[in-house]
Structures are given as structure tokens and as C-alpha cells.
Protein backbone atom coordinates (compact mmCIF):
# COMPACT_ATOMS: atom_id res chain seq x y z
CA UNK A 1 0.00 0.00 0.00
CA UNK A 2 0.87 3.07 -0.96
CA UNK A 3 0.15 6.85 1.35
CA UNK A 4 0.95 10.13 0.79
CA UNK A 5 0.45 12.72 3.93
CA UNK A 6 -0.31 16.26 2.89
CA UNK A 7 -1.70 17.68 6.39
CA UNK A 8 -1.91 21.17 7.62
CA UNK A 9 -0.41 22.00 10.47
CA UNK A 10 -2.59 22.54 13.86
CA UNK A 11 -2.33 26.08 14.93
CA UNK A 12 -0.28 26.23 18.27
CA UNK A 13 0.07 22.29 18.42
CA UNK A 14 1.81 20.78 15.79
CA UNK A 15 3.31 21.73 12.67
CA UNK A 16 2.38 20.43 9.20
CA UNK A 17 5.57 17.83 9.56
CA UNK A 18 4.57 16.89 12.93
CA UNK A 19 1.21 16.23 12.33
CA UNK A 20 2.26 13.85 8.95
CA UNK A 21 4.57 12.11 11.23
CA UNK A 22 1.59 11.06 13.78
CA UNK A 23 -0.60 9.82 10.82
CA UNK A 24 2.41 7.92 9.52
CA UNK A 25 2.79 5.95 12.75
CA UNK A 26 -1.02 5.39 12.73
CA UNK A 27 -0.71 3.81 9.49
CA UNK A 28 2.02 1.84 10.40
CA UNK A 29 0.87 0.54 13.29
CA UNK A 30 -1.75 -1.05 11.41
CA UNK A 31 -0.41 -1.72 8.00
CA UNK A 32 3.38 -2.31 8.65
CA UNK A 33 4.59 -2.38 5.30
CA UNK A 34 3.09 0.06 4.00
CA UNK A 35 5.06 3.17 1.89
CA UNK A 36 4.18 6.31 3.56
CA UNK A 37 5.51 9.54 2.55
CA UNK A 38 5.04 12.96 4.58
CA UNK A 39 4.63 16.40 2.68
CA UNK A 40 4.50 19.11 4.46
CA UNK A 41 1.61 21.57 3.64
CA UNK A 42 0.57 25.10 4.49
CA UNK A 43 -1.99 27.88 3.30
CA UNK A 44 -0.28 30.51 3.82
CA UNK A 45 -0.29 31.11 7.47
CA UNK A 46 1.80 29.88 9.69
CA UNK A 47 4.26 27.08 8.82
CA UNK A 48 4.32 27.92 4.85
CA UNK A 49 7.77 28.69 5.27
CA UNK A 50 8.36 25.58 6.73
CA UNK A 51 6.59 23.52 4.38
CA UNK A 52 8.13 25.07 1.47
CA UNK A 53 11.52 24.45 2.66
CA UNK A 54 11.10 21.07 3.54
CA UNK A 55 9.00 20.46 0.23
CA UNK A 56 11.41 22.19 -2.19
CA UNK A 57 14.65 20.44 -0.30
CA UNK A 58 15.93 23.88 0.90
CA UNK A 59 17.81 24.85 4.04
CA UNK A 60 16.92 27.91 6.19
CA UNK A 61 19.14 30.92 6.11
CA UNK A 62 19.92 33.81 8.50
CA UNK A 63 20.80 37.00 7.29
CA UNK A 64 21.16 40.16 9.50
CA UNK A 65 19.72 43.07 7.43
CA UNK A 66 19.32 47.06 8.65
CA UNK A 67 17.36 50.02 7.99
């Protein structure tokens, strides 16, 4: 069996990663040998950055800017 995860995240709670990570154990739990994949989702709020990021295979930068 095949799954793909695309969940939003839960505002405050868990993030869009985190949440895709509980359903994947679910699903293993039951159906061991399954092929579950987690992609990270957002709508714009919170956690888009995140889920682009992680979607696109980026890495997070910090850059000090002024004015």
C-alpha cells in the first residue's frame, strides 16, 4: 500500500511535519509495510515557510539586514 500525507499543520500544536509524522505511525501501526511519505503543507499562514523548505529540499538561512 501506498500513502501520501499532505496535512496542515494545527495552529499552536503541531506543525504540518509533525502532524504527517503522527498519521504515519497510525498507518504503520496497522499496516506495517506500508510506503508512507510525509509532505509538508501550508496555506499561507503559519508554517508555509516551513513547508516550502522542507518540500522544495531547501535549508533555512539567517541573514542580518538594517534600515
Amino acid at each position: 500500500m501506498k500513502v501520501t500525507i499532505a496535512i496542515d499543520s494545527f495552529k499552536g500544536s503541531l506543525s504540518s511535519l509533525q502532524a504527517g509524522d503522527a498519521v504515519r505511525e497510525g498507518i504503520l501501526r496497522v499496516y506495517g509495510d506500508a510506503a508512507v511519505q510525509v509532505r509538508p503543507l501550508a496555506d499561507g499562514g503559519e508554517g508555509t515557510v516551513e513547508a516550502l523548505t522542507v518540500g522544495m529540499g531547501g535549508e533555512l538561512q539567517t541573514v542580518t539586514v538594517t534600515g
